[in-house]
C-alpha atoms as a PDB file:
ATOM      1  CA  UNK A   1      -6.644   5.607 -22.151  1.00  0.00           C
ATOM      2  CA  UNK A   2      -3.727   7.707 -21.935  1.00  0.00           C
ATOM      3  CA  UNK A   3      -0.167   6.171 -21.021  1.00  0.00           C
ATOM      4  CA  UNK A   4       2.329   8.221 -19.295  1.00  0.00           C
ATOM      5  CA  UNK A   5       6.274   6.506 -18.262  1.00  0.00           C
ATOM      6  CA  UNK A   6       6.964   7.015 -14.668  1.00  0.00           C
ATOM      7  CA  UNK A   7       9.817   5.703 -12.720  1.00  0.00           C
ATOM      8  CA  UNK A   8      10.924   6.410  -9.821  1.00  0.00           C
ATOM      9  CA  UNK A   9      13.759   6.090  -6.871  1.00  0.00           C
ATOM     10  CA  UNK A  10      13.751   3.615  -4.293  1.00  0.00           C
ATOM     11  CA  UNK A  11      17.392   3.669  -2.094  1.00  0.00           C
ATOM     12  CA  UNK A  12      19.060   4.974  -4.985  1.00  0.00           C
ATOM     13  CA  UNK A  13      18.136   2.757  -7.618  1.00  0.00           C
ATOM     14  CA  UNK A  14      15.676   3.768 -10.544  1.00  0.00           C
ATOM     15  CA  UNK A  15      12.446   1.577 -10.871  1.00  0.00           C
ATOM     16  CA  UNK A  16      10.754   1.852 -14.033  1.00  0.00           C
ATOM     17  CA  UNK A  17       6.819   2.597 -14.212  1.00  0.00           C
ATOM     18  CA  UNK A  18       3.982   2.705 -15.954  1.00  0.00           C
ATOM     19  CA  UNK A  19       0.962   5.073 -15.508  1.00  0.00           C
ATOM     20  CA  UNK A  20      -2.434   4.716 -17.287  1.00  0.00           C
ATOM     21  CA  UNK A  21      -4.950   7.166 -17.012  1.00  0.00           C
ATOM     22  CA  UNK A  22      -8.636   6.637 -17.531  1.00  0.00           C
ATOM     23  CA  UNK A  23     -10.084   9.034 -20.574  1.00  0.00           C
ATOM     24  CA  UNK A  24     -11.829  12.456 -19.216  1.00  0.00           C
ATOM     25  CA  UNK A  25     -11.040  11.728 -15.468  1.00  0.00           C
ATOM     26  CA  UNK A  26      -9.609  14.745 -13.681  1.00  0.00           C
ATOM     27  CA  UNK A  27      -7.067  13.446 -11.231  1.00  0.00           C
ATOM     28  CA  UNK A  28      -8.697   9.685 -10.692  1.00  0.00           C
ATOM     29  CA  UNK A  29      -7.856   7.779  -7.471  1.00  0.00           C
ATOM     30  CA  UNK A  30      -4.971   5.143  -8.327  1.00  0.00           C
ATOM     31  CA  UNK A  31      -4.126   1.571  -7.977  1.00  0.00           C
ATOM     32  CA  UNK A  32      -0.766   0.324  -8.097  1.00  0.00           C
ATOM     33  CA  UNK A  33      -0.643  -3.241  -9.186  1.00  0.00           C
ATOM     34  CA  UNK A  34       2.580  -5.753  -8.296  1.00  0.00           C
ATOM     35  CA  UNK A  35       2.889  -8.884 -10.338  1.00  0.00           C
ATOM     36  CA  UNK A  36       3.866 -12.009  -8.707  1.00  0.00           C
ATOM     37  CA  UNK A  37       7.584 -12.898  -7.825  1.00  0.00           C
ATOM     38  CA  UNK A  38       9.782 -11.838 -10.440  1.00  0.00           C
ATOM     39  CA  UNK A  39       7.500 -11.534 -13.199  1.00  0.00           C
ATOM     40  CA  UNK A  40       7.825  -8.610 -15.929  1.00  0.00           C
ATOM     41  CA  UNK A  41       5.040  -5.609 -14.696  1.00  0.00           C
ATOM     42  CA  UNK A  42       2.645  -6.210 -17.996  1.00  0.00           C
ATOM     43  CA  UNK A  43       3.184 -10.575 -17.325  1.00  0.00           C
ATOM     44  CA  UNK A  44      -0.953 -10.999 -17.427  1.00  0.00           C
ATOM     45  CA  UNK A  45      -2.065  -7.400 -16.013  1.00  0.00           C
ATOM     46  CA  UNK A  46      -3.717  -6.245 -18.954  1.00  0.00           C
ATOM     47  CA  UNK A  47      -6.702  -7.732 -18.821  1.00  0.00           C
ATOM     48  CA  UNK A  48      -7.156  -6.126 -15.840  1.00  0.00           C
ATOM     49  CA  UNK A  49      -6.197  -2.756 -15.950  1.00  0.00           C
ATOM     50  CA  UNK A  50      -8.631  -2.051 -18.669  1.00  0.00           C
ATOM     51  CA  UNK A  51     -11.323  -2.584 -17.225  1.00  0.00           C
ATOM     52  CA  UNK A  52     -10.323  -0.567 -14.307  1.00  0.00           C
ATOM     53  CA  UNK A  53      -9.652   2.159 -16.490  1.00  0.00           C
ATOM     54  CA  UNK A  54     -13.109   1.949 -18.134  1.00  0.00           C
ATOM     55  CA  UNK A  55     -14.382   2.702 -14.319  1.00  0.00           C
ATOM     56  CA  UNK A  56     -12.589   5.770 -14.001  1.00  0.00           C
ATOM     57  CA  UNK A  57      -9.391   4.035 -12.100  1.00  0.00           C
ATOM     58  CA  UNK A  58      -6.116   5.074 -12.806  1.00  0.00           C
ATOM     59  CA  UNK A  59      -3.300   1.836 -12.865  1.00  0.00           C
ATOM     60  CA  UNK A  60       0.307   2.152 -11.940  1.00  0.00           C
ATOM     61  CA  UNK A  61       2.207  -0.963 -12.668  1.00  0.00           C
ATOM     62  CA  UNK A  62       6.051  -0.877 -12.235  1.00  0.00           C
ATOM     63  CA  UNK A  63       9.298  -3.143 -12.334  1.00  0.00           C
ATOM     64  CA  UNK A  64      10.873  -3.989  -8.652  1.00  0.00           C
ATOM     65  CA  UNK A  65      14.526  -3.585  -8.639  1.00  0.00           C
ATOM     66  CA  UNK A  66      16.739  -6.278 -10.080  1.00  0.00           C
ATOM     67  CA  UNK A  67      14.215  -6.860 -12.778  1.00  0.00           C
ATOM     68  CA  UNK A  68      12.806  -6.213 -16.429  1.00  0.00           C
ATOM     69  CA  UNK A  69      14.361  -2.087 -16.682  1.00  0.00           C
ATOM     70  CA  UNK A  70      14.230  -1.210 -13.784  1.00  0.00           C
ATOM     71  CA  UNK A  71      17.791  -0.572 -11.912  1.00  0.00           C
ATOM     72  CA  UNK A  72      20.061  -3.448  -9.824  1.00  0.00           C
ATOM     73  CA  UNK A  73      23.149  -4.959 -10.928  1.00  0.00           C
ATOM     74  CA  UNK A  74      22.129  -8.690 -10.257  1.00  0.00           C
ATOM     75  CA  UNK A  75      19.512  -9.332 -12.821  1.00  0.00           C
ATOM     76  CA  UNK A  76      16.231 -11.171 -11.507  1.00  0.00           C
ATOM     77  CA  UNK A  77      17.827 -11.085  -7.955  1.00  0.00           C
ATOM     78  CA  UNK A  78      14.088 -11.579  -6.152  1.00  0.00           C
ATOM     79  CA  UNK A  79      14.412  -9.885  -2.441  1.00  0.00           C
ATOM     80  CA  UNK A  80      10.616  -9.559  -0.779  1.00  0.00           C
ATOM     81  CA  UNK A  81      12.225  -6.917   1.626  1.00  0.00           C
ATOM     82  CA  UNK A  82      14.002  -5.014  -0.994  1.00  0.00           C
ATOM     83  CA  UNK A  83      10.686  -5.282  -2.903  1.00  0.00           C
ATOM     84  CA  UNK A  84       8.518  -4.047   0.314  1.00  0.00           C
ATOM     85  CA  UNK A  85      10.580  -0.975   0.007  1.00  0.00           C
ATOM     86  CA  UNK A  86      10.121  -0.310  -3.453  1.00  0.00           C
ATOM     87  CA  UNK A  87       6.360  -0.325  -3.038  1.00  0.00           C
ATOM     88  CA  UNK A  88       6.306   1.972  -0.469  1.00  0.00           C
ATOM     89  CA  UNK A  89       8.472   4.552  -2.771  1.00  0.00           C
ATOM     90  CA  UNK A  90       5.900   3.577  -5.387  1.00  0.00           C
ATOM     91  CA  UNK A  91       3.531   5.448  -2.882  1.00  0.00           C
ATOM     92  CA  UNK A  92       5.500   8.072  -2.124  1.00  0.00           C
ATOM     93  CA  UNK A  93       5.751   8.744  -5.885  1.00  0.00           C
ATOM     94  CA  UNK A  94       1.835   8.083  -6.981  1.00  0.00           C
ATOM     95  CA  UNK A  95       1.488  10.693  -3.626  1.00  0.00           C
ATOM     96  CA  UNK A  96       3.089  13.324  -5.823  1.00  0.00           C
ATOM     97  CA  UNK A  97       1.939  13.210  -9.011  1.00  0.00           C
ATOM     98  CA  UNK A  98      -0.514  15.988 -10.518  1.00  0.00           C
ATOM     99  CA  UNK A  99      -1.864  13.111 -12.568  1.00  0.00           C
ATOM    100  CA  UNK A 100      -3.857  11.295 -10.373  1.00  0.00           C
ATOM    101  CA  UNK A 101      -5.632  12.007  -6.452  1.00  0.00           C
ATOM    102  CA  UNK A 102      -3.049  11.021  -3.840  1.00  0.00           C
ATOM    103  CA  UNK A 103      -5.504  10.354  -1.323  1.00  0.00           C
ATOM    104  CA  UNK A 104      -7.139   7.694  -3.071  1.00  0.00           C
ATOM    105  CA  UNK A 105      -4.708   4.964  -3.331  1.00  0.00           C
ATOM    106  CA  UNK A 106      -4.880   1.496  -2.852  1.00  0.00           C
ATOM    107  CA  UNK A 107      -2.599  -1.884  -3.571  1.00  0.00           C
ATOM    108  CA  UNK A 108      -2.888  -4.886  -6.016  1.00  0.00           C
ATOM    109  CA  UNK A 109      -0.585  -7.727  -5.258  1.00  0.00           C
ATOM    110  CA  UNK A 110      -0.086 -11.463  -6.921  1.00  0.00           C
ATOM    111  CA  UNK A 111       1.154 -14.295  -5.314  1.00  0.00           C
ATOM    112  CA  UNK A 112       3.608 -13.485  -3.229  1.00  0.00           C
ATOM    113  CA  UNK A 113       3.307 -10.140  -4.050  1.00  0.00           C
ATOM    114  CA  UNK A 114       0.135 -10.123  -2.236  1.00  0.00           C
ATOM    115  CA  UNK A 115       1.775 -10.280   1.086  1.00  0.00           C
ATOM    116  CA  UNK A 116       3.918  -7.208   0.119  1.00  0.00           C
ATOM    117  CA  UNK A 117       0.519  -5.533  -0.259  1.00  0.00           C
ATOM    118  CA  UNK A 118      -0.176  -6.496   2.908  1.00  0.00           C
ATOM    119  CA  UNK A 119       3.017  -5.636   5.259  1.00  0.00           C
ATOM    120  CA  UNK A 120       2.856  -2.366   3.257  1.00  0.00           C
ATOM    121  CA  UNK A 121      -0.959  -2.092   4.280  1.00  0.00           C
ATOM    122  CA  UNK A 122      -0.172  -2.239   7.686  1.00  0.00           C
ATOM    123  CA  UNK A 123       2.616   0.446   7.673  1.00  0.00           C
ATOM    124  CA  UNK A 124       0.680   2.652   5.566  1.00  0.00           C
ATOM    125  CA  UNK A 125      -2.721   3.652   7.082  1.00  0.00           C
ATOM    126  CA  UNK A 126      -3.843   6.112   4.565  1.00  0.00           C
ATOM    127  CA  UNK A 127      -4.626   3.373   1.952  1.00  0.00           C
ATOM    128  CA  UNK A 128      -7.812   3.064   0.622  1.00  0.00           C
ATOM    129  CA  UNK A 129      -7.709  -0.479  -0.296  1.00  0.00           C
ATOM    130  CA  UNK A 130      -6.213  -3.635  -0.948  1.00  0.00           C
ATOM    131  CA  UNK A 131      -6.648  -6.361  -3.089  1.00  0.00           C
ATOM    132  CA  UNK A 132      -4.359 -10.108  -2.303  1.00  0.00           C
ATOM    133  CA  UNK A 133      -4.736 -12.352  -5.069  1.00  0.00           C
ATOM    134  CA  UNK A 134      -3.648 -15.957  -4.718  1.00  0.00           C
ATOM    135  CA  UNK A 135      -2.015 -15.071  -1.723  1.00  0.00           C
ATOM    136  CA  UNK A 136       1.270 -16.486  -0.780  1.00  0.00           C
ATOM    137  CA  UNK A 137       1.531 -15.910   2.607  1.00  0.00           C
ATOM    138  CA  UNK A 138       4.049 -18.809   3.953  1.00  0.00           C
ATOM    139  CA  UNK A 139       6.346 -19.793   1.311  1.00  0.00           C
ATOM    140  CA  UNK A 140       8.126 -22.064   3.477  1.00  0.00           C
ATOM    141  CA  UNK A 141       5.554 -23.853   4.576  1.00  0.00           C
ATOM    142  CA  UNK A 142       4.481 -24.647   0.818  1.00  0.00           C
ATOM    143  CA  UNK A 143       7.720 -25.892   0.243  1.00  0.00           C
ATOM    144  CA  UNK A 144       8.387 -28.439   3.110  1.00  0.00           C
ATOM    145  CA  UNK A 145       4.776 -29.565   2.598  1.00  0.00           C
ATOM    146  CA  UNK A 146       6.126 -31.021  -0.931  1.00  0.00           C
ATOM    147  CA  UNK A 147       8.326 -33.530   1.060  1.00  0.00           C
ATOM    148  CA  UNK A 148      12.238 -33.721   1.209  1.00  0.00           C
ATOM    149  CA  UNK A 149      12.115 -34.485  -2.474  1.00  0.00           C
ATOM    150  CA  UNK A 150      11.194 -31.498  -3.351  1.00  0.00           C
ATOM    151  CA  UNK A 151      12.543 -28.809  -0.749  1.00  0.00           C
ATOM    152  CA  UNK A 152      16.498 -30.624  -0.224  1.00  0.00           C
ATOM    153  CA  UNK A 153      17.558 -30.255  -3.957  1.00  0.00           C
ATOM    154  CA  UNK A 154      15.604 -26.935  -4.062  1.00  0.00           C
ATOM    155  CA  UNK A 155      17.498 -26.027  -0.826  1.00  0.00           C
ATOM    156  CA  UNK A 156      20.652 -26.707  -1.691  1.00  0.00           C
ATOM    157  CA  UNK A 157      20.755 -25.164  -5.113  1.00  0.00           C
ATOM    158  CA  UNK A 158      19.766 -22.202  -3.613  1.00  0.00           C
ATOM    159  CA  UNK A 159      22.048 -22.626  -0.585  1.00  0.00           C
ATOM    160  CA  UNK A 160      25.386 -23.202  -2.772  1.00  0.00           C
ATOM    161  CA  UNK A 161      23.933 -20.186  -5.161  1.00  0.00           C
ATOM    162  CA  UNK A 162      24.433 -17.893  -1.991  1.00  0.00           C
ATOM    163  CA  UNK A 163      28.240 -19.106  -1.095  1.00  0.00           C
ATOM    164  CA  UNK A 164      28.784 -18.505  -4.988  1.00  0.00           C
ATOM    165  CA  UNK A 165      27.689 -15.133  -4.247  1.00  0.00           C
ATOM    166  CA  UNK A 166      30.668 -14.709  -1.181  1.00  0.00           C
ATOM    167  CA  UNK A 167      32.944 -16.236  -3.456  1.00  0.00           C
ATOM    168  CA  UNK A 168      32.432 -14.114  -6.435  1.00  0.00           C
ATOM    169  CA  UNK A 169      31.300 -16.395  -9.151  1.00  0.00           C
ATOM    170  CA  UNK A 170      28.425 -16.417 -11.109  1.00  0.00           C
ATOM    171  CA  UNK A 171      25.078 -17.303 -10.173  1.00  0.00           C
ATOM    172  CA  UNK A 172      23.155 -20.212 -10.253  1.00  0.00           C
ATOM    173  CA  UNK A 173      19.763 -19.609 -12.344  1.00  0.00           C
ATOM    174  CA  UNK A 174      16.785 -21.551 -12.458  1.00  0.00           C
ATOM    175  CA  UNK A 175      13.404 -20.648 -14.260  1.00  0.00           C
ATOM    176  CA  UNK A 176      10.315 -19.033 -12.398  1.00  0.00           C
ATOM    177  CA  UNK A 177       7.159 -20.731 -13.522  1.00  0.00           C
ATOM    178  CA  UNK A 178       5.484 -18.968 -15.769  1.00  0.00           C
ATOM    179  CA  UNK A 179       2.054 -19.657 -16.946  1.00  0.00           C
ATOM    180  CA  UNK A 180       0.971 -19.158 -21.091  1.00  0.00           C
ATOM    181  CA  UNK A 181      -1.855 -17.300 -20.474  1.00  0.00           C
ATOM    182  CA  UNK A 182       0.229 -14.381 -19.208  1.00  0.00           C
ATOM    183  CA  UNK A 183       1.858 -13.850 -22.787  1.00  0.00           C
ATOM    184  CA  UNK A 184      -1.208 -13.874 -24.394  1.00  0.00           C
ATOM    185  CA  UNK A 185      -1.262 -11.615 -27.230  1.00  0.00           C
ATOM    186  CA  UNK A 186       1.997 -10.617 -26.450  1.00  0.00           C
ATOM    187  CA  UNK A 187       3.002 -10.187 -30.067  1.00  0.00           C
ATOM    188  CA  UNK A 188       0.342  -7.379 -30.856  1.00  0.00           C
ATOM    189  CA  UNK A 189       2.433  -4.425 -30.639  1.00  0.00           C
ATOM    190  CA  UNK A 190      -1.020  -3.148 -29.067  1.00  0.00           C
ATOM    191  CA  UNK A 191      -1.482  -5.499 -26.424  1.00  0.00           C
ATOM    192  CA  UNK A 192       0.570  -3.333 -23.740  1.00  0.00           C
ATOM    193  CA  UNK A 193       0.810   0.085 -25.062  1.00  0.00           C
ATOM    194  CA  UNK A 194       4.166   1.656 -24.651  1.00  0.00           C
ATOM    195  CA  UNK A 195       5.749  -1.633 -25.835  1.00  0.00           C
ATOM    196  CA  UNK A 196       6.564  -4.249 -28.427  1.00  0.00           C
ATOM    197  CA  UNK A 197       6.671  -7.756 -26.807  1.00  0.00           C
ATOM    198  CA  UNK A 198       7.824 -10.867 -28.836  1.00  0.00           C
ATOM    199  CA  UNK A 199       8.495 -14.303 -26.356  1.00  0.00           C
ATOM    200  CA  UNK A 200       9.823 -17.387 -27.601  1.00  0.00           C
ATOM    201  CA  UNK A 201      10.903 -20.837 -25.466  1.00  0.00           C
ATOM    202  CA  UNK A 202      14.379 -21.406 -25.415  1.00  0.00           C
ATOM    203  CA  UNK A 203      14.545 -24.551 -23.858  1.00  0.00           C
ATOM    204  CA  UNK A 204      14.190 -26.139 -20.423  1.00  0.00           C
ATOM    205  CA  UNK A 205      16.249 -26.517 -17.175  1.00  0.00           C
ATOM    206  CA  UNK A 206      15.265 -27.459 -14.136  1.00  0.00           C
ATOM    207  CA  UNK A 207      11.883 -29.191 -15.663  1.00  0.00           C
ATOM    208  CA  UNK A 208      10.757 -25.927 -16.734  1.00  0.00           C
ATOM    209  CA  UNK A 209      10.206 -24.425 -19.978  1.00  0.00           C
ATOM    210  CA  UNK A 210      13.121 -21.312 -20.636  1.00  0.00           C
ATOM    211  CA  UNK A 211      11.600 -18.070 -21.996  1.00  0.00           C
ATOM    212  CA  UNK A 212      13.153 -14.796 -23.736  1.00  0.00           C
ATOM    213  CA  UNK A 213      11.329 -11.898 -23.938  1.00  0.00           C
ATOM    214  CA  UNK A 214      12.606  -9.083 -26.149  1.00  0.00           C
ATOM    215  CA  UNK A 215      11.047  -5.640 -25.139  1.00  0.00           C
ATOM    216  CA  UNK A 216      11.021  -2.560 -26.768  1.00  0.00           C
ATOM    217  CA  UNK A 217      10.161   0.558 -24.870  1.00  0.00           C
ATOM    218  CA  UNK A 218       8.411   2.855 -27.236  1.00  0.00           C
ATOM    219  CA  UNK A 219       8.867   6.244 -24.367  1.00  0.00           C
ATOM    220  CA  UNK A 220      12.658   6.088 -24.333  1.00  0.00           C
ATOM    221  CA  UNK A 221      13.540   3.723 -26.937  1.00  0.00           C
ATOM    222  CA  UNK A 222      15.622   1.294 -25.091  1.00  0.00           C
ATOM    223  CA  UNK A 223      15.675  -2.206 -25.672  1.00  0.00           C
ATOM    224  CA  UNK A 224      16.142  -5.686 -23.361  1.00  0.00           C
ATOM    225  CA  UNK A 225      16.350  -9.131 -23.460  1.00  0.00           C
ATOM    226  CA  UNK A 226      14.576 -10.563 -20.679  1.00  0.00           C
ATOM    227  CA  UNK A 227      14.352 -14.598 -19.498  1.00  0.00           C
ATOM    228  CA  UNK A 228      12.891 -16.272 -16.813  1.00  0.00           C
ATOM    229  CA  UNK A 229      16.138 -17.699 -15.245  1.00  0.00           C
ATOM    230  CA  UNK A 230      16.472 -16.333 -11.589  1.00  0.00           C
ATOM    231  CA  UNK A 231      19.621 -16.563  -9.171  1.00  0.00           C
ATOM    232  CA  UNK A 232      18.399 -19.563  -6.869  1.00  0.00           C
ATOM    233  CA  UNK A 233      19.950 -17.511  -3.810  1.00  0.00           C
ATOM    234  CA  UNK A 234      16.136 -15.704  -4.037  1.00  0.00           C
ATOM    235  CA  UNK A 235      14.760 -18.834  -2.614  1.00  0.00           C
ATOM    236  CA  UNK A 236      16.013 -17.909   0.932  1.00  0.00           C
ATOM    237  CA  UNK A 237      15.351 -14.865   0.969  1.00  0.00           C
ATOM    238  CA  UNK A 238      11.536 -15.688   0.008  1.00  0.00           C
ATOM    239  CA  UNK A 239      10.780 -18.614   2.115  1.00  0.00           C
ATOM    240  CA  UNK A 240      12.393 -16.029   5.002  1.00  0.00           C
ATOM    241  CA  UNK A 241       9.334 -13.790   3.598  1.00  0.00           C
ATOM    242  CA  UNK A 242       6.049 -14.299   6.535  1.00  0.00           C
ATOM    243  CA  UNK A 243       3.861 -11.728   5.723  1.00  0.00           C
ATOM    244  CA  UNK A 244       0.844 -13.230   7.445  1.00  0.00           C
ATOM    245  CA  UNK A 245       1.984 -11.682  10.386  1.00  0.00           C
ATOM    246  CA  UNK A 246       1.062  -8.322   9.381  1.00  0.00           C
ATOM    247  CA  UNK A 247      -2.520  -9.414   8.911  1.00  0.00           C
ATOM    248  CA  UNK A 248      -3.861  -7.890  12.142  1.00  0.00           C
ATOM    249  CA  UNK A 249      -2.156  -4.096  11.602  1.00  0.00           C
ATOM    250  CA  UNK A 250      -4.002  -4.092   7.910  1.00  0.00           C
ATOM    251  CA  UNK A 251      -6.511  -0.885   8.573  1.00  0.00           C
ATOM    252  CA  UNK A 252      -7.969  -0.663   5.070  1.00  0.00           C
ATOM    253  CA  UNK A 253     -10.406  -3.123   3.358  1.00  0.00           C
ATOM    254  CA  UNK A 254      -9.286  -5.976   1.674  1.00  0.00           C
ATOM    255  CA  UNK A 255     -10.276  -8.122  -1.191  1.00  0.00           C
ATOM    256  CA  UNK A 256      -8.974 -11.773  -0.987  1.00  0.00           C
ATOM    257  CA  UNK A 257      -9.255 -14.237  -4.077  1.00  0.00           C
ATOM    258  CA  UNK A 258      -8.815 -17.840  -4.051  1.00  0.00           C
ATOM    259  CA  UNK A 259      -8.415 -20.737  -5.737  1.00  0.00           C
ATOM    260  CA  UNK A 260     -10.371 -23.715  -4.165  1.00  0.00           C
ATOM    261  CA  UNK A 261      -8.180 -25.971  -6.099  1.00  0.00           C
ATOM    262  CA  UNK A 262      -4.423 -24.236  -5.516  1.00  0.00           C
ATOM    263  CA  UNK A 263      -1.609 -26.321  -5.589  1.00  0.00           C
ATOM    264  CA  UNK A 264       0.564 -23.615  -3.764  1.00  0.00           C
ATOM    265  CA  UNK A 265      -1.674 -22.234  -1.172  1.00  0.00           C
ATOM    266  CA  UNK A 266      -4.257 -24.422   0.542  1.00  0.00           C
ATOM    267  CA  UNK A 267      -7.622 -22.862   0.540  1.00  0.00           C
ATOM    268  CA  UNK A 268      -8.572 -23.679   3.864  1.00  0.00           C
ATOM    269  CA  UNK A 269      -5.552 -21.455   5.017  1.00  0.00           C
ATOM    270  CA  UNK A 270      -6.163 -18.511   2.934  1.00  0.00           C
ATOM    271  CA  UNK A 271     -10.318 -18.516   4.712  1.00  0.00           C
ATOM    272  CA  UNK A 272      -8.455 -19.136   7.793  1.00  0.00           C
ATOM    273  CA  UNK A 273      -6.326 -15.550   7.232  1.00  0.00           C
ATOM    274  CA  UNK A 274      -9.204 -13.741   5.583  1.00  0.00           C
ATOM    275  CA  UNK A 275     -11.315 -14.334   8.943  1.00  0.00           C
ATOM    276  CA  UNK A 276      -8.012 -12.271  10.808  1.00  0.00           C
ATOM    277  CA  UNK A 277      -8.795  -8.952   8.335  1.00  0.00           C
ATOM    278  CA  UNK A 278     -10.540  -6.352  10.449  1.00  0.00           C
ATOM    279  CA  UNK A 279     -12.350  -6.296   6.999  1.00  0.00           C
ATOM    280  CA  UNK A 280     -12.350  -8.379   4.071  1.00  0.00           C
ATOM    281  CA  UNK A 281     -13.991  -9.888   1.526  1.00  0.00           C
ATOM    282  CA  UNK A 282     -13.502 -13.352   0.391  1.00  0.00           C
ATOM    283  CA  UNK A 283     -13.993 -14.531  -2.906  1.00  0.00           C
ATOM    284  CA  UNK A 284     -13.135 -17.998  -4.442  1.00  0.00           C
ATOM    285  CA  UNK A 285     -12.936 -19.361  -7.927  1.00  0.00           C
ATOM    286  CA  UNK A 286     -13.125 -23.050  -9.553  1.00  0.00           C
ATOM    287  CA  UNK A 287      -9.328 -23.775 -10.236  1.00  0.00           C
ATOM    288  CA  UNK A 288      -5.511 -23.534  -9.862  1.00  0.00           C
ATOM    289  CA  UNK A 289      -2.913 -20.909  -8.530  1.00  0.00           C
ATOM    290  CA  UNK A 290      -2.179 -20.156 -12.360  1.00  0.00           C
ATOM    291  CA  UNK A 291      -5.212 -19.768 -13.742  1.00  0.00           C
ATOM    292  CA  UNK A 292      -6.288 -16.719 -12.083  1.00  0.00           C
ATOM    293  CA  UNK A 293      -6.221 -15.011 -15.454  1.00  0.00           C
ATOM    294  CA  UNK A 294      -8.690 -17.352 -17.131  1.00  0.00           C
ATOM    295  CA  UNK A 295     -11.727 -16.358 -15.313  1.00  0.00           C
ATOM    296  CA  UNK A 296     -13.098 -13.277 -16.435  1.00  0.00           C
ATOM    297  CA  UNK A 297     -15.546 -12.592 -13.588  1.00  0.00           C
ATOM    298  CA  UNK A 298     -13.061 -12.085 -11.924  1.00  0.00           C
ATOM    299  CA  UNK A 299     -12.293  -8.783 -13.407  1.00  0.00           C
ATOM    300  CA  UNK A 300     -15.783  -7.312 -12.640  1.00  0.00           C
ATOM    301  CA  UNK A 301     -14.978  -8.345  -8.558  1.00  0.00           C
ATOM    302  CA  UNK A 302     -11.956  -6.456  -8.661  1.00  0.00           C
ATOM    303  CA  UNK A 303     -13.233  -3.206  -9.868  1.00  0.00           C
ATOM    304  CA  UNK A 304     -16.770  -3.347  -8.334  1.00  0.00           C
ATOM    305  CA  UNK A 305     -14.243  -3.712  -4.882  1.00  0.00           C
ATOM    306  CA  UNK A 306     -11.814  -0.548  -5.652  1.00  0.00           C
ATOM    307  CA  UNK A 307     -15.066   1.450  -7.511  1.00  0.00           C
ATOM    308  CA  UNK A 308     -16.444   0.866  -3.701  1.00  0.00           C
ATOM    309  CA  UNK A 309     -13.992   1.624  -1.942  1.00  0.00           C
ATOM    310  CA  UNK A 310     -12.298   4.965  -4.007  1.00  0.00           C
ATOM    311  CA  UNK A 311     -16.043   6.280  -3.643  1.00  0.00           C
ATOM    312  CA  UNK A 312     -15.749   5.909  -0.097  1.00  0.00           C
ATOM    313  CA  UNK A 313     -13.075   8.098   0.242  1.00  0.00           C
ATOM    314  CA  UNK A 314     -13.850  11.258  -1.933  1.00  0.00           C
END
């Protein structure tokens, strides 16, 4: 594997990027992998990339604006638009480096990242793939399916975090969710080369654990703090997000995983937007919306899918 730092410009602002490069592959067709919501770029993307890299597939893997290095003056500020746009720079850039074969590109995307892989699929029609994983494609509807107990306190926190914002005062955080299994390992200075990664909990607010991540970045030597408090105004701006509506505009092939037991995203609705693809495979595992990373099969799906589908292009 060889590791190269890559960032990159999107409306002005620098986002900071990582590209591996499979050993003895002259320019290799590319995958650029999101993480989900405001998550740090490496947050449980290992596992994947290497095998991925073992098949000859170059990863890109980068920090949206607002978050971990990459540029924005509100830190963890979580925009889906803003973050549409930085994907499709992300593009732009992959398009133009030496490194790797522009014309073979395709999209990874988590969570609710998955439905920025799929507006930017159907504005983009030179992709060669996509993979949606988890996908959260209505937000809103997730959250006034919990019941007014859940979405009023949720809505209001997030609704008196955006006057704050008029008024000039600080924001109001709360913590994203974010599942153990993601930090595995995280202490191995070898577990995401490029970086040293330490985490430690902090606390709790909200009724979720607080976590600090100090990060070390080997290429330019430059060092961050990083927690998992985000300024609740992102809530509106997220359950705004619909990308579900860009299903039928998606030209490339798509792979779709599911959990048949997701808290978040009902199954039934996820084989209910798979069957709108004009191609797509659907593939389900035992288990929740955060334990995608537990099931190692999984791995072998995603890279027998982009193998495919890069081959298909040459």
């Amino acid at each position: 594997m060889r590791y190269v730092h890559s960032p990159f410009q999107s409306d002005g602002l620098w986002c900071d990027g990582d590209l591996y490069l499979p050993d003895n592959v002259d320019k290799p067709p590319v995958l650029i992998f999101v993480h989900g919501l405001g998550y740090p770029r490496f947050a449980g993307l290992m596992p994947f990339i290497c095998p991925l890299l073992t098949a000859g597939i170059a990863v890109y893997t980068f920090d949206f604006r607002n978050l971990t290095f990459s540029e924005g003056v509100l830190r963890n500020l979580i925009d889906p638009g803003e973050q549409v746009r930085d994907l499709h720079a992300a593009i732009t850039h992959m398009r133009a480096l030496p490194e790797v074969d522009g014309e073979r590109i395709g999209l990874c995307g988590v969570s609710v990242s998955a439905g920025h892989t799929m507006i930017t699929a159907a504005e983009d029609h030179q992709l060669a793939g996509i993979g949606c994983f988890i996908p959260c494609m209505d937000p809103k509807s997730y959250v006034l399916g919990r019941g007014v107990r859940f979405f009023l306190p949720l809505y209001l926190i997030s609704l008196l975090d955006d006057i704050s914002s008029h008024l000039g005062l600080s924001p109001i955080c709360i913590p994203m969710k974010l599942p153990v299994y993601l930090f595995a390992d995280c202490e191995s200075p070898d577990f995401y080369p490029g970086y040293q990664i330490a985490w430690k909990r902090t606390g709790r607010k909200f009724g979720y654990d607080v976590l600090t991540l100090s990060l070390q970045q080997r290429a330019t030597g430059k060092h961050i703090v990083w927690t998992n408090l985000f300024p609740a105004r992102s809530i509106l701006r997220v359950l705004q997000f619909q990308p579900q509506i860009a299903v039928p505009d998606v030209q490339c092939p798509a792979l779709i995983i599911a959990a048949r037991d997701d808290s978040i995203v009902p199954y039934a609705s996820v084989q209910s937007m798979a069957e709108r693809f004009p191609e797509a495979e659907l593939v389900s595992y035992e288990g929740d919306h955060f334990e995608l990373g537990n099931h190692k099969e999984l791995k072998e799906v995603v890279v027998d899918f982009f193998f495919r589908k890069f081959s298909e292009n040459r």
